[in-house]
N, C-alpha and C. Protein backbone atom coordinates (compact mmCIF):
# COMPACT_ATOMS: atom_id res chain seq x y z
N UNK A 1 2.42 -38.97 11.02
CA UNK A 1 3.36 -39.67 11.86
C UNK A 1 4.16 -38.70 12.71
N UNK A 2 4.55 -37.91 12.17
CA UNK A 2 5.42 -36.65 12.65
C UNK A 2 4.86 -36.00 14.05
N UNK A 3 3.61 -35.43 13.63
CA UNK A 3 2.51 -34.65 14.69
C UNK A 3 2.48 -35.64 15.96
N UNK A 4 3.00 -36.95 15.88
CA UNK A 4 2.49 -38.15 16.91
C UNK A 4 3.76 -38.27 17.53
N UNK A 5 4.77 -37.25 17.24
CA UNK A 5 5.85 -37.51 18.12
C UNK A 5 5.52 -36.99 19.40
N UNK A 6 6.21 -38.00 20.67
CA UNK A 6 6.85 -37.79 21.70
C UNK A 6 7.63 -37.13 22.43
N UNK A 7 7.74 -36.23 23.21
CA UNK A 7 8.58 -35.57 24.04
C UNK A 7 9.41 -37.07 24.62
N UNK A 8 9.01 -38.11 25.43
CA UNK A 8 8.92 -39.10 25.82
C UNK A 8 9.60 -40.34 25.25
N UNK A 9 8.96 -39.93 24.18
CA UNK A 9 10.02 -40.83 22.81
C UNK A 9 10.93 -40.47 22.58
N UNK A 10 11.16 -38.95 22.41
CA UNK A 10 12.37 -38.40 21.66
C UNK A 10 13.59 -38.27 23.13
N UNK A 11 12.95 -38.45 24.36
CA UNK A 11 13.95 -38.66 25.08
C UNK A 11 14.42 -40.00 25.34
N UNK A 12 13.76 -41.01 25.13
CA UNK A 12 14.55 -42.50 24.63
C UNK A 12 15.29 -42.71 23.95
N UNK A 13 14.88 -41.79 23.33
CA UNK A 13 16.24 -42.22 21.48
C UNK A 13 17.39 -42.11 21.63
N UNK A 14 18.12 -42.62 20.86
CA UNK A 14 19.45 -43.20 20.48
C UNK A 14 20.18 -41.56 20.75
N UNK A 15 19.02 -40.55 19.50
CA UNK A 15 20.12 -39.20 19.61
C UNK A 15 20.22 -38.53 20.85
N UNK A 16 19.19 -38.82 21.98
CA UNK A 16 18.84 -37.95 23.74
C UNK A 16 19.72 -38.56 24.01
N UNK A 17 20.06 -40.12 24.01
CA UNK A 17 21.23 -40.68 25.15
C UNK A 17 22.21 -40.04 24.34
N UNK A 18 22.87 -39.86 23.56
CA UNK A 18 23.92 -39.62 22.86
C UNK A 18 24.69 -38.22 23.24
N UNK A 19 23.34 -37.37 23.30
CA UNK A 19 23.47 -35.74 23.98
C UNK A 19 23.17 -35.68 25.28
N UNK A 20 23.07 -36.82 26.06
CA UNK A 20 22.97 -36.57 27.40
C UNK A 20 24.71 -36.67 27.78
N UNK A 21 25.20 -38.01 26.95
CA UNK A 21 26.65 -38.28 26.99
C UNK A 21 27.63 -36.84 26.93
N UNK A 22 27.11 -36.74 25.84
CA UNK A 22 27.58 -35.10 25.42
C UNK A 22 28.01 -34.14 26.50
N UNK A 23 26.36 -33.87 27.36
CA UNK A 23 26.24 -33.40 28.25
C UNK A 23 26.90 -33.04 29.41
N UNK A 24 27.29 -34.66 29.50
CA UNK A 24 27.48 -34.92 30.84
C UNK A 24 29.00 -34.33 31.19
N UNK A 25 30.04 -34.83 29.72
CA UNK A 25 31.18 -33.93 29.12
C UNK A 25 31.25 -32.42 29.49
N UNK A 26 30.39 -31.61 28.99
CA UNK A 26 30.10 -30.60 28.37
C UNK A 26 30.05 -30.11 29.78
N UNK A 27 29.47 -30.13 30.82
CA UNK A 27 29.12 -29.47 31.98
C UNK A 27 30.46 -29.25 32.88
N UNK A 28 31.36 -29.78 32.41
CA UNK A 28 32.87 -29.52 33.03
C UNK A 28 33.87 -28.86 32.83
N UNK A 29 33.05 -27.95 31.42
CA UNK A 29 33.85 -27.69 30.01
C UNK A 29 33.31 -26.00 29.62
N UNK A 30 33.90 -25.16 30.70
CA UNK A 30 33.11 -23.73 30.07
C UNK A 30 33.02 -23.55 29.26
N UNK A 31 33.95 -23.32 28.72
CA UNK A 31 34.46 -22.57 27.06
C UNK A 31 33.16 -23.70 25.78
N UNK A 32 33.44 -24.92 26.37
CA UNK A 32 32.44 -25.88 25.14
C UNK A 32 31.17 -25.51 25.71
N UNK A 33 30.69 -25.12 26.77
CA UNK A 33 29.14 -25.11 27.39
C UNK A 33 29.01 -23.55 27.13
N UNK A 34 29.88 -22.59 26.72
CA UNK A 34 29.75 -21.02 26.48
C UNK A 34 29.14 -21.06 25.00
N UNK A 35 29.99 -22.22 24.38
CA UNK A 35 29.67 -22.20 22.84
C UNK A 35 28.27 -23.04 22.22
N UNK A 36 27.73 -23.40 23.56
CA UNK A 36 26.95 -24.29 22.79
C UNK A 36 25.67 -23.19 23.54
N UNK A 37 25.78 -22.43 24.00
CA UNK A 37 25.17 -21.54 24.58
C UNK A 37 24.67 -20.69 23.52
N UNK A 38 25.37 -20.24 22.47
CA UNK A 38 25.93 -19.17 21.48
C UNK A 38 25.40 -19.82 20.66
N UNK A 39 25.24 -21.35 20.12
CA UNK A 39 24.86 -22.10 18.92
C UNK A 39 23.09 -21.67 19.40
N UNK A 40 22.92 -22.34 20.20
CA UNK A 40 21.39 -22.62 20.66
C UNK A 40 20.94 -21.13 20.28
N UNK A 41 21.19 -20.04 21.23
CA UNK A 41 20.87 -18.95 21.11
C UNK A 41 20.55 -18.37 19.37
N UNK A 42 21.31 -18.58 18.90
CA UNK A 42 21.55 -17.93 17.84
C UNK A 42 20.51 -18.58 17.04
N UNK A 43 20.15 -20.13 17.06
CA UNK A 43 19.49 -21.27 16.31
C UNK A 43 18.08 -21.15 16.93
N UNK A 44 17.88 -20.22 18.31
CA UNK A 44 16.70 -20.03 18.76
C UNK A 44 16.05 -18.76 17.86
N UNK A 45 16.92 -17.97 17.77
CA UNK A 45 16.55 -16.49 16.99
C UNK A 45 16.35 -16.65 16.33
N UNK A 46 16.72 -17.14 15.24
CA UNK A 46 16.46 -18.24 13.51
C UNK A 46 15.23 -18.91 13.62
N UNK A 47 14.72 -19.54 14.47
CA UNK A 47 13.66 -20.33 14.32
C UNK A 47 12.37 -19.97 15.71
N UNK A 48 12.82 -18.45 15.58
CA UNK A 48 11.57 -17.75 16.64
C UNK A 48 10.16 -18.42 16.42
N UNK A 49 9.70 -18.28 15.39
CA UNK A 49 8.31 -18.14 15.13
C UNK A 49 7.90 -20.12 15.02
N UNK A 50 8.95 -20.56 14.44
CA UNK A 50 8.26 -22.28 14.29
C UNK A 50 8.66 -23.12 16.10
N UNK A 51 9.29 -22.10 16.88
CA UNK A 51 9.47 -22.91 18.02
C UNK A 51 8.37 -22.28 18.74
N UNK A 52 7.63 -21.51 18.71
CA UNK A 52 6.16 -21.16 19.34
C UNK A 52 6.71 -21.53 20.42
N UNK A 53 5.46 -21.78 21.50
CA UNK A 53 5.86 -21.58 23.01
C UNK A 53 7.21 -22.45 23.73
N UNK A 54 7.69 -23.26 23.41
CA UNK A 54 8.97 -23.87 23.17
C UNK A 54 9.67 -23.02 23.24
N UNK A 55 10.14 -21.45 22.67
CA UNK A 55 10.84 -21.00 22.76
C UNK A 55 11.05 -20.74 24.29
N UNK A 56 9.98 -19.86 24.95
CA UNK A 56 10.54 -19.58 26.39
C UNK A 56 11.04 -20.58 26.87
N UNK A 57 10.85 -21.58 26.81
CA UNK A 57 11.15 -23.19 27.59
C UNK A 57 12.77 -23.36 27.49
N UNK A 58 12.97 -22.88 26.05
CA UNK A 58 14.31 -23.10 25.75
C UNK A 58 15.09 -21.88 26.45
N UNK A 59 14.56 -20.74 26.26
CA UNK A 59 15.22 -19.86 26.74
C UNK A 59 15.57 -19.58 28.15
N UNK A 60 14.55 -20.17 28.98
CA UNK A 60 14.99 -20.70 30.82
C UNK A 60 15.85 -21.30 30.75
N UNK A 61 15.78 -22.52 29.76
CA UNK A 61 17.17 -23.73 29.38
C UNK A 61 18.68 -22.96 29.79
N UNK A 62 18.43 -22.18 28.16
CA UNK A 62 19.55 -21.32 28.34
C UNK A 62 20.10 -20.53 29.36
N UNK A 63 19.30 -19.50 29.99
CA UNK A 63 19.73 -18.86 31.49
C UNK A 63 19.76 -19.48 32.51
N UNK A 64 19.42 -20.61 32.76
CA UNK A 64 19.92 -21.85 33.84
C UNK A 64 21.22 -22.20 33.54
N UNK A 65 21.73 -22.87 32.18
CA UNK A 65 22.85 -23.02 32.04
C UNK A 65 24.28 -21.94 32.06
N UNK A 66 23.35 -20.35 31.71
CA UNK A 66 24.69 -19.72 31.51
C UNK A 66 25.19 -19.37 33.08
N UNK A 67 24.34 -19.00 33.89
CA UNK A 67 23.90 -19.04 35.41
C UNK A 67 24.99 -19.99 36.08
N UNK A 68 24.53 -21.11 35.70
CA UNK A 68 25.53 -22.36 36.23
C UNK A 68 26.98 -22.30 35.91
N UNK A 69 27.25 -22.35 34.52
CA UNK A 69 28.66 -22.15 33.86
C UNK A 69 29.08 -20.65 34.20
N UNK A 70 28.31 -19.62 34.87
CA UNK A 70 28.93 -18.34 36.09
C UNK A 70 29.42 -19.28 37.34
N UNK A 71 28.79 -19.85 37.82
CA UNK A 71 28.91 -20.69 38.94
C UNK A 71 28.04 -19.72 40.19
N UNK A 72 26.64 -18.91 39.61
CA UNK A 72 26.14 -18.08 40.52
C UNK A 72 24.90 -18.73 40.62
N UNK A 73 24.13 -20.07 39.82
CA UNK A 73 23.61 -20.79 40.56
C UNK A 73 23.53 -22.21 40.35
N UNK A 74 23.63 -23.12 41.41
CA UNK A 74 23.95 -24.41 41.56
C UNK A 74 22.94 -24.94 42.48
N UNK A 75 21.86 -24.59 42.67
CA UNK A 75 21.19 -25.43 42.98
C UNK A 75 19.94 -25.79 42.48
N UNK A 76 20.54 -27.42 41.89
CA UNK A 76 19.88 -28.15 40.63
C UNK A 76 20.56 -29.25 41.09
N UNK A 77 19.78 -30.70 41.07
CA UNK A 77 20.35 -31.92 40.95
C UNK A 77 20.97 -31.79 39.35
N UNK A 78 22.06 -32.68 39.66
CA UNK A 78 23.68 -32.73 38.50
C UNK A 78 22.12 -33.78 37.60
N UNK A 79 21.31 -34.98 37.84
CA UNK A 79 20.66 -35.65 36.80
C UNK A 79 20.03 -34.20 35.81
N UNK A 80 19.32 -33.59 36.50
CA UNK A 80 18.17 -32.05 35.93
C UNK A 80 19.07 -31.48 35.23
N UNK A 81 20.37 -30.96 35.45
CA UNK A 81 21.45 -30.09 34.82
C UNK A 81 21.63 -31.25 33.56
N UNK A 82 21.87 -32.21 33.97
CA UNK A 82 22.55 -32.52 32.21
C UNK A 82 21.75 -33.11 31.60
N UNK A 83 20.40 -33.62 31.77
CA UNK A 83 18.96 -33.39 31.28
C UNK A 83 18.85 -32.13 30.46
N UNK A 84 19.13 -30.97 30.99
CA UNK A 84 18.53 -29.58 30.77
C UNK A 84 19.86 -29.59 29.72
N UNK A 85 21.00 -29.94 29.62
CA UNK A 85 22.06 -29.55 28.74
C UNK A 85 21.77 -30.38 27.28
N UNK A 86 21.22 -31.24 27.80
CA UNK A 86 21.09 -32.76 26.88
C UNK A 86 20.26 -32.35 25.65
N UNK A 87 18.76 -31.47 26.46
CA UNK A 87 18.12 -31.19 25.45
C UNK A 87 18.56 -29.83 24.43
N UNK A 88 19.02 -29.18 25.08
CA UNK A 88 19.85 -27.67 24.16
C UNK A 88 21.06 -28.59 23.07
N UNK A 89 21.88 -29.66 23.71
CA UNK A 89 22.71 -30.16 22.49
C UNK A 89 21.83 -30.56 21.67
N UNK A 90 20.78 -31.20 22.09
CA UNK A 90 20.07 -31.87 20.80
C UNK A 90 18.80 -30.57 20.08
N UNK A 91 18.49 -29.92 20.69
CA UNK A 91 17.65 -28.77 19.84
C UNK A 91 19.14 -28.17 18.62
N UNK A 92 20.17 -28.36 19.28
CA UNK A 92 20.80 -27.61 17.63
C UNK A 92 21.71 -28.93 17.08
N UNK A 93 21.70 -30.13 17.65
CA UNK A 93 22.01 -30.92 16.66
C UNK A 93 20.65 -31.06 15.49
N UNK A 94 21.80 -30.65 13.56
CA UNK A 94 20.89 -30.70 13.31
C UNK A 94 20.41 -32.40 12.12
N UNK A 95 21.22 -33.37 12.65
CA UNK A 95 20.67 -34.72 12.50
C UNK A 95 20.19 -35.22 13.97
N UNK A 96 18.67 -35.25 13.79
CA UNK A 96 18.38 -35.80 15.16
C UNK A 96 17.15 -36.76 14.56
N UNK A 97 16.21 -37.21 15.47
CA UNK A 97 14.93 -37.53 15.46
C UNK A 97 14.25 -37.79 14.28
N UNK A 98 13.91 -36.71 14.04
CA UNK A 98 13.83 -35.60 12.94
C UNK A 98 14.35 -34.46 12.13
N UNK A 99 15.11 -34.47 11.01
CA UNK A 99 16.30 -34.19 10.99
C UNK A 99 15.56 -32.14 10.44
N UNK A 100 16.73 -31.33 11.00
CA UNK A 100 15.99 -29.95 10.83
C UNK A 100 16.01 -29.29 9.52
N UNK A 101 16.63 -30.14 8.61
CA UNK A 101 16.61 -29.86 7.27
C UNK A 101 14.90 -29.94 6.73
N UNK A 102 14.16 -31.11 7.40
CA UNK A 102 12.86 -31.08 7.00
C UNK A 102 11.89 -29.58 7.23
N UNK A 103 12.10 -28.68 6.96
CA UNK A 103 11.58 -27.61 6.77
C UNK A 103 10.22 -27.52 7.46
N UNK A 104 9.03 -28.05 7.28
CA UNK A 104 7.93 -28.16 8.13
C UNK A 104 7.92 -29.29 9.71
N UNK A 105 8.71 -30.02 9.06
CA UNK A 105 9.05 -31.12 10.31
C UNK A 105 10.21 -31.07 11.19
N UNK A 106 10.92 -30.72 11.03
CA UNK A 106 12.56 -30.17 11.48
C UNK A 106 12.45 -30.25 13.17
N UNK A 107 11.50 -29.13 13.16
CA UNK A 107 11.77 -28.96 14.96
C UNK A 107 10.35 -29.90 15.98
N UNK A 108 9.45 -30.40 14.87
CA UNK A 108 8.52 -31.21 15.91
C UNK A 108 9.35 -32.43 17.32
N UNK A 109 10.38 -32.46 16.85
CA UNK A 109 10.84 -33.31 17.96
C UNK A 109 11.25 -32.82 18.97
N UNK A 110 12.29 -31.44 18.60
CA UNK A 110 12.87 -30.36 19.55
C UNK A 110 11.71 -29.94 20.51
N UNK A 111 10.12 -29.10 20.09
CA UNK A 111 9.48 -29.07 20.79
C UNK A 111 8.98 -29.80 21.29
N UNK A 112 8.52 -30.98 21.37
CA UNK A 112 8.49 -32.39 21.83
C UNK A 112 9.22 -32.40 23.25
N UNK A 113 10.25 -32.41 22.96
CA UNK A 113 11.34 -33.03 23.88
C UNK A 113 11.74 -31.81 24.92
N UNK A 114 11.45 -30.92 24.10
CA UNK A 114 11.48 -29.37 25.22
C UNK A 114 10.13 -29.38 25.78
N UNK A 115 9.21 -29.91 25.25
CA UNK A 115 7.50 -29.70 26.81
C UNK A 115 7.91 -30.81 27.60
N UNK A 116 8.27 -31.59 26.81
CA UNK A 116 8.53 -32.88 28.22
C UNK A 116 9.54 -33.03 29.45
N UNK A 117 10.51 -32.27 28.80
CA UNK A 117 11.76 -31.78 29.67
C UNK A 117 11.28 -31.14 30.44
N UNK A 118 10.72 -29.97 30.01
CA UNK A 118 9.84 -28.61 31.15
C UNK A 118 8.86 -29.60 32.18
N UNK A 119 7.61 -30.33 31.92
CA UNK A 119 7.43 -30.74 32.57
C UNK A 119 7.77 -31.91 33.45
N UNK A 120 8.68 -32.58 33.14
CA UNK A 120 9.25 -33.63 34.22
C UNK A 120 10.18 -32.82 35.38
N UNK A 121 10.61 -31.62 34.45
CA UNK A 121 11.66 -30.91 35.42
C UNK A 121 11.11 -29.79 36.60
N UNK A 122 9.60 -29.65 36.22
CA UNK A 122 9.12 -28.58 36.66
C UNK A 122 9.64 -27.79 37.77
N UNK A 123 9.60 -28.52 39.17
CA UNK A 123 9.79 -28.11 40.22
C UNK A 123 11.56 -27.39 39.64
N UNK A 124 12.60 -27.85 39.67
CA UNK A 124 13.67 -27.66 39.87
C UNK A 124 13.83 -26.09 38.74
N UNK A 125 12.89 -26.08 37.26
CA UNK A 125 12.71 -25.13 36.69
C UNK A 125 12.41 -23.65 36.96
N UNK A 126 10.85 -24.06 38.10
CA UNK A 126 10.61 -23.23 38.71
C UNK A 126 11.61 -22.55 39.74
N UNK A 127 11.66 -23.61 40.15
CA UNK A 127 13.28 -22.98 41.61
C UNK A 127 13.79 -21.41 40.87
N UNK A 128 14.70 -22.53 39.56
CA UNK A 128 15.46 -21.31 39.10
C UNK A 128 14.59 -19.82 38.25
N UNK A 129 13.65 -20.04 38.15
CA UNK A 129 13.00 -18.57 37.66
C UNK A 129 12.10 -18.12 38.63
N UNK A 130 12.39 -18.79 40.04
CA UNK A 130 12.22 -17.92 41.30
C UNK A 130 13.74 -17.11 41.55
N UNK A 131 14.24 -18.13 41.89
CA UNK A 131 15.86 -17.59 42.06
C UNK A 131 16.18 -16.35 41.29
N UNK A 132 16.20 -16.49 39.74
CA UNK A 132 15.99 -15.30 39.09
C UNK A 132 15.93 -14.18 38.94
N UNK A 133 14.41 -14.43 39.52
CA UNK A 133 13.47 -13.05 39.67
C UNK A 133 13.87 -12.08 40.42
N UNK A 134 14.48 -12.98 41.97
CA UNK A 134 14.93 -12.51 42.87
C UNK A 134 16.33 -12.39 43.61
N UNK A 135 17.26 -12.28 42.54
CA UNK A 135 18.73 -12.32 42.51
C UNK A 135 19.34 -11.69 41.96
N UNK A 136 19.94 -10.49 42.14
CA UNK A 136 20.95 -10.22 41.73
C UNK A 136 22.25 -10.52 40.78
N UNK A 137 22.25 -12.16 41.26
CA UNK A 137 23.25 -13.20 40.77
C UNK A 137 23.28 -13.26 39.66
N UNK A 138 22.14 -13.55 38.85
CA UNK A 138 22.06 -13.96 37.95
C UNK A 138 22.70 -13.10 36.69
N UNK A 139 23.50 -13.54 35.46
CA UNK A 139 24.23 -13.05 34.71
C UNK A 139 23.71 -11.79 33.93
N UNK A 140 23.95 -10.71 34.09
CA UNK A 140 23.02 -9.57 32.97
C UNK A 140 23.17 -9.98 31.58
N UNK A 141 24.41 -10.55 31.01
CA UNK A 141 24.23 -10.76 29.49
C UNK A 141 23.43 -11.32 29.60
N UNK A 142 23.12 -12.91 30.46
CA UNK A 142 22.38 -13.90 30.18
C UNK A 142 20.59 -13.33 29.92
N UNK A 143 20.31 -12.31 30.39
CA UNK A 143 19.16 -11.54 30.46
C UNK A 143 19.08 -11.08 29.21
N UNK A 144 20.27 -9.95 28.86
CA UNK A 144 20.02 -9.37 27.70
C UNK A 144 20.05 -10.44 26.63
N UNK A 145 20.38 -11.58 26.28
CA UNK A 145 20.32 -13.03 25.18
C UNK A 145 19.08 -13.61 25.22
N UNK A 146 18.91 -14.02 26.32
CA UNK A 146 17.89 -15.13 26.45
C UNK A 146 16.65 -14.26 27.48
N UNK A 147 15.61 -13.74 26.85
CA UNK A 147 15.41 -12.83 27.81
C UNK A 147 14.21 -13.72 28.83
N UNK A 148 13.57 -13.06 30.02
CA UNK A 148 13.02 -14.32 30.93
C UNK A 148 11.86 -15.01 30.81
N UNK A 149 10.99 -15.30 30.52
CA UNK A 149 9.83 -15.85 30.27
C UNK A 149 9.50 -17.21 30.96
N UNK A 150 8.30 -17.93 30.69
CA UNK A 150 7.76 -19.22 30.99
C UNK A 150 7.87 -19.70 29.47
């Protein structure tokens, strides 16, 4: 049942709208969007190896957002930004979907919901790890944390 989750699904659910709400809060709110920056990060390092390619996905997540909360890049539709925030609250909420206490099952939803995010968001994703590549702007911690990948 588990393996048959949805990216798709898990962004319908009760817990995606809930962290989009979150989100939508959260994006107005440095200091709460610095810390949830710091949760994820830290909850990404912890669970390197079971978030397999998910991880880079998350980790663009992350340097888009810390980028933004610099205010050195903003161009992203505000829906994509708290989409992209929505899913980082809910990768470290850890009652979700699937709750992350389940040890083998824990994060099938997180990656789920992080390929589906990546690909609905693609274009606007890509933008920013063009932007990136080729900017100056972009935050050096945020490099040295979350480092750049696909």
């Amino acid at each position: 049942m588990a393996k048959s989750v949805s990216g798709e699904a898990v962004g319908s659910s009760s817990f995606f709208r809930a962290a989009r709400r979150r989100a939508a809060e959260l994006l107005g709110n440095p200091a709460g969007l610095r810390r949830l920056l710091e949760r994820a990060t830290k909850k990404s390092a912890t669970r390197r190896g079971r978030l397999g390619e998910a991880r880079d996905s998350l980790l663009a997540c992350l340097r888009l957002l810390k980028a933004y909360s610099h205010g050195s890049y903003r161009e992203i539709p505000w829906e994509s930004l708290v989409s992209i925030a929505a899913a980082v609250i809910y990768f470290v909420m850890p009652l979700d979907m699937i709750p992350d206490f389940i040890l083998s099952l824990g994060l099938i939803d997180d990656v789920a919901l992080l390929g589906w995010l990546m690909a609905s968001l693609r274009n606007d994703i890509d933008r920013f790890l063009e932007w990136e590549q080729s900017n100056d702007d972009a935050p050096p911690e945020s490099r040295d944390e979350c480092p750049p990948g696909r």
